[in-house]
Protein backbone atom coordinates (compact mmCIF):
# COMPACT_ATOMS: atom_id res chain seq x y z
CA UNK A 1 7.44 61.40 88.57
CA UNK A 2 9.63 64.65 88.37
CA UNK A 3 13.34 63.52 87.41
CA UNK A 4 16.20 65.45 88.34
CA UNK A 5 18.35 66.63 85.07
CA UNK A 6 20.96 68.98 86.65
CA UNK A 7 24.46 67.60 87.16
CA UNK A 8 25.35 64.89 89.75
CA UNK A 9 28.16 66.18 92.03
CA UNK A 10 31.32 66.40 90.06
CA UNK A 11 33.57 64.25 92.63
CA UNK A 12 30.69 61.25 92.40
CA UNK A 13 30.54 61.11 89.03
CA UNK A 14 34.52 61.24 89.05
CA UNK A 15 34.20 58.51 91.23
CA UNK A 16 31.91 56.43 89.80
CA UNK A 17 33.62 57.22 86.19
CA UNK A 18 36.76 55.84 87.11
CA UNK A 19 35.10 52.85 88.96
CA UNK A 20 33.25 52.13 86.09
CA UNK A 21 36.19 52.64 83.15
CA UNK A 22 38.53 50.39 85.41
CA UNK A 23 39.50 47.30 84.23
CA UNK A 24 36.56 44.32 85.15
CA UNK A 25 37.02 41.07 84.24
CA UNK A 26 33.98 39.63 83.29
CA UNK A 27 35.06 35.75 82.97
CA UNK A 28 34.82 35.83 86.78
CA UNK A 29 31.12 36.59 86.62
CA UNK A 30 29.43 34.19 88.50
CA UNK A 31 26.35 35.44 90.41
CA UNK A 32 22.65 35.57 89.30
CA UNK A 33 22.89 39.40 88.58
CA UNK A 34 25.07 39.09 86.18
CA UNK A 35 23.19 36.72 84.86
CA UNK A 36 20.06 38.21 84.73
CA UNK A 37 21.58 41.23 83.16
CA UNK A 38 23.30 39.35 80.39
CA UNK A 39 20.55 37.22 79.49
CA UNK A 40 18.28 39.94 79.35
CA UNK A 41 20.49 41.82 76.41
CA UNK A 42 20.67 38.76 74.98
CA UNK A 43 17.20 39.16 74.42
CA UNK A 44 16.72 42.52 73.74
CA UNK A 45 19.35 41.83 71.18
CA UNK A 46 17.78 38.88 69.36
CA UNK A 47 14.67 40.66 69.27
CA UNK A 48 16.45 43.61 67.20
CA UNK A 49 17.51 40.53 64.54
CA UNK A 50 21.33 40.07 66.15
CA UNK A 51 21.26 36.21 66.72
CA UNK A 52 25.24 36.28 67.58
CA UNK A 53 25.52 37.61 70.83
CA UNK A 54 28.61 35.27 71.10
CA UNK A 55 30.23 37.89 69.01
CA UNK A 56 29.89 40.61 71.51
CA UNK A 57 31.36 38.47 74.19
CA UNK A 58 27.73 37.63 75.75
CA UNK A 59 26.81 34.31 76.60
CA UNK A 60 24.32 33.12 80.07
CA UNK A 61 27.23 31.79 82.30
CA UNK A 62 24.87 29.33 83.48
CA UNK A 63 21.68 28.56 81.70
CA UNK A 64 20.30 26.78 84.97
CA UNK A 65 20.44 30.56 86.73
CA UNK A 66 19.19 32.26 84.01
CA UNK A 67 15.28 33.55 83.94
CA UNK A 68 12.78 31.59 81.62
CA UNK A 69 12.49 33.57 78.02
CA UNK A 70 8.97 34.37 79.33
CA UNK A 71 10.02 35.98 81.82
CA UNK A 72 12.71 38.15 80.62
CA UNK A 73 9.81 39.30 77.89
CA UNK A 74 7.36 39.96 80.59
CA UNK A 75 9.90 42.48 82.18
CA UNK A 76 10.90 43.64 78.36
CA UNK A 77 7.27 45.00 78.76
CA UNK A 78 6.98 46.08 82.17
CA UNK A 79 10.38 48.08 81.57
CA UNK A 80 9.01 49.77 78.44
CA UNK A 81 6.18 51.63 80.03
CA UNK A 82 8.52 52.30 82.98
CA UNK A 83 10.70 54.22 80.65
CA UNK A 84 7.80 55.77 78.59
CA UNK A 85 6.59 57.10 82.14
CA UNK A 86 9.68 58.33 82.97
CA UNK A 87 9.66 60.30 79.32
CA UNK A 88 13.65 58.07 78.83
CA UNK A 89 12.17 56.72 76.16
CA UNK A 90 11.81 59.55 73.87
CA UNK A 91 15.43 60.62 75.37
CA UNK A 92 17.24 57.02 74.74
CA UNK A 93 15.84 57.46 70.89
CA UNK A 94 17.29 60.90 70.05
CA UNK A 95 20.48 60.01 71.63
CA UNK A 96 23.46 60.58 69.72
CA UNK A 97 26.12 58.05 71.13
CA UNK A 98 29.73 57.97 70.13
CA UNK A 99 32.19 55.56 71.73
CA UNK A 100 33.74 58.30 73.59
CA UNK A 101 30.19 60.02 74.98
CA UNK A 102 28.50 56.39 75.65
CA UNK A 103 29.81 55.93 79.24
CA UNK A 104 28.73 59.75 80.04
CA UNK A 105 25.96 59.02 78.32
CA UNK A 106 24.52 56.00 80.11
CA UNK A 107 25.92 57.55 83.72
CA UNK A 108 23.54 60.43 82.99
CA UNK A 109 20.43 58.28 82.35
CA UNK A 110 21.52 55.82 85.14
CA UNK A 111 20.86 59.04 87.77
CA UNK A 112 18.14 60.07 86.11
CA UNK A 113 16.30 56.89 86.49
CA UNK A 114 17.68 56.24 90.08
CA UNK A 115 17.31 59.69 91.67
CA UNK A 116 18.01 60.33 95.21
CA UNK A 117 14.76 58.23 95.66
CA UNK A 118 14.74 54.88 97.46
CA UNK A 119 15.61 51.88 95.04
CA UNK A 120 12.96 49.63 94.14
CA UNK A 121 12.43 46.50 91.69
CA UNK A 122 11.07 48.82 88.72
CA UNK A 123 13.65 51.24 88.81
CA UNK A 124 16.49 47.80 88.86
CA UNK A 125 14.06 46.27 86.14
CA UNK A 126 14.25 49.55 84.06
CA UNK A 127 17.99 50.19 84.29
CA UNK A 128 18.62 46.55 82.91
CA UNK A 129 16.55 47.22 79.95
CA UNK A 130 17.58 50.60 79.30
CA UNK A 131 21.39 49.37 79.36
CA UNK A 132 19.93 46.62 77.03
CA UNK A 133 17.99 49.55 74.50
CA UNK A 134 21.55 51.04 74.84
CA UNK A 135 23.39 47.75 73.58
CA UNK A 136 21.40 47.39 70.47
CA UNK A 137 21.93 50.96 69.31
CA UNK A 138 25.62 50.43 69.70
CA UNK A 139 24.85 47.09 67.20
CA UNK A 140 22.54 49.13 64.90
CA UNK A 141 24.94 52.13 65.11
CA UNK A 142 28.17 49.93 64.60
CA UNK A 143 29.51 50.20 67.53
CA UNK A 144 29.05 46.49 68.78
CA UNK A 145 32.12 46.46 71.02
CA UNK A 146 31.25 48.29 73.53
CA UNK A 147 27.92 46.32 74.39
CA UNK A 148 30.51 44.35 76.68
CA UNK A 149 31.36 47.91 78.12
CA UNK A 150 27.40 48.72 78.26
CA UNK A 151 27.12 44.62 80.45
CA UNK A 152 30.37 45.80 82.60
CA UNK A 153 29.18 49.24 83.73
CA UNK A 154 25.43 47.90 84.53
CA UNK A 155 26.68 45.81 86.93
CA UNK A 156 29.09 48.03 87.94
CA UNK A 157 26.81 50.77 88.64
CA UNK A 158 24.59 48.44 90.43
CA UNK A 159 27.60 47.63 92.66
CA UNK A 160 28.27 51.41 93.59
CA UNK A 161 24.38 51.67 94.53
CA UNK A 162 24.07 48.55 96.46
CA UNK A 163 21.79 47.07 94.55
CA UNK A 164 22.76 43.79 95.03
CA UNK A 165 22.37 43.93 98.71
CA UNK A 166 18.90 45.66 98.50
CA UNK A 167 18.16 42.53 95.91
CA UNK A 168 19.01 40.34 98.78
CA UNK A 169 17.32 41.79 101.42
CA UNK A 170 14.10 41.88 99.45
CA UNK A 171 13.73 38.43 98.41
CA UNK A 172 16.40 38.03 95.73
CA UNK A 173 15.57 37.37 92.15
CA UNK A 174 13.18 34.63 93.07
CA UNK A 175 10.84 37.66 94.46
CA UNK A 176 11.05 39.52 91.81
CA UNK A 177 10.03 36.52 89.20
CA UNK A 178 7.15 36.06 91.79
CA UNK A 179 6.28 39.55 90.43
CA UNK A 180 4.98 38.31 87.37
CA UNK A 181 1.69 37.14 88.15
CA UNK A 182 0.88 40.77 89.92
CA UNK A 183 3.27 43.40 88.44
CA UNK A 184 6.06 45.84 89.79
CA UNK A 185 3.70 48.29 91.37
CA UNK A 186 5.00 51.35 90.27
């Protein structure tokens, strides 16, 4: 898949920076999203040896909502050679992040992986764990408080793109955890 690497119009990412840096309060998180997204670091961050996510202000609102640990490792996976396809690995490893270039940072490989193309369950799947792969280097780089920046501006990003609609209109997260058994198809 060809990825587009020139700049994204100046007055969207202006947009989507300052919708994205604004205040979010994350207490009132509620929805399975969220959820899914959190629990899901969580992971990613327990598998990197941080077993205190309660220190970075994660924590599943709802353990009921959240996917099984199976699951969540089966899209770890899937996500992987998504990325590797997409050559984001090899980017998201030489990546020099500061706390000032992070947001600009994770905009730039949010486009990349979304395109202009038409949203689909791998590229959702891939921008979770990629905002994950971006939490632990902010742990391993000591920069662990802005992994609750990282959780904010996922789900903020998925906001601006309508994911959350296009999750609901295609089955919700119960579709996608159906996609287990078969794969994402891309």
């Amino acid at each position: 898949m060809n990825m587009r690497t020139e700049a994204a119009d100046p007055m969207t990412c202006c947009f989507i920076y300052r919708n994205l840096h604004s205040t979010f309060d994350m207490s009132q998180r509620t929805d399975t999203t969220s959820s899914f997204i959190e629990d899901y670091m969580i992971l990613k961050l327990e598998e990197f040896g941080f077993d205190r996510p309660d220190l970075l202000g994660l924590h599943c609102l709802n353990r009921n909502r959240c996917p099984p640990q199976r699951t969540l490792q089966y899209f770890a996976e899937e996500s992987s050679a998504i990325l590797i396809n997409l050559d984001l690995e090899d980017t998201l490893a030489k990546l020099h992040i500061s706390k000032d270039s992070l947001l600009t940072t994770f905009l730039f490989l949010a486009d990349a992986l979304f395109g202009e193309d038409v949203l689909s369950w791998w590229k959702i799947v891939a921008l979770i764990d990629l905002a994950s792969q971006m939490a632990v280097m902010c742990v391993d780089r000591e920069l662990p408080t802005m992994v609750a920046s990282i959780l904010s501006w996922t789900i903020r990003y998925m906001e601006n793109r309508n994911v959350r609609h296009w999750i609901e209109e295609n089955g919700g997260w119960e579709k996608l955890m159906s996609y287990e058994e078969h794969g994402l198809g891309h």
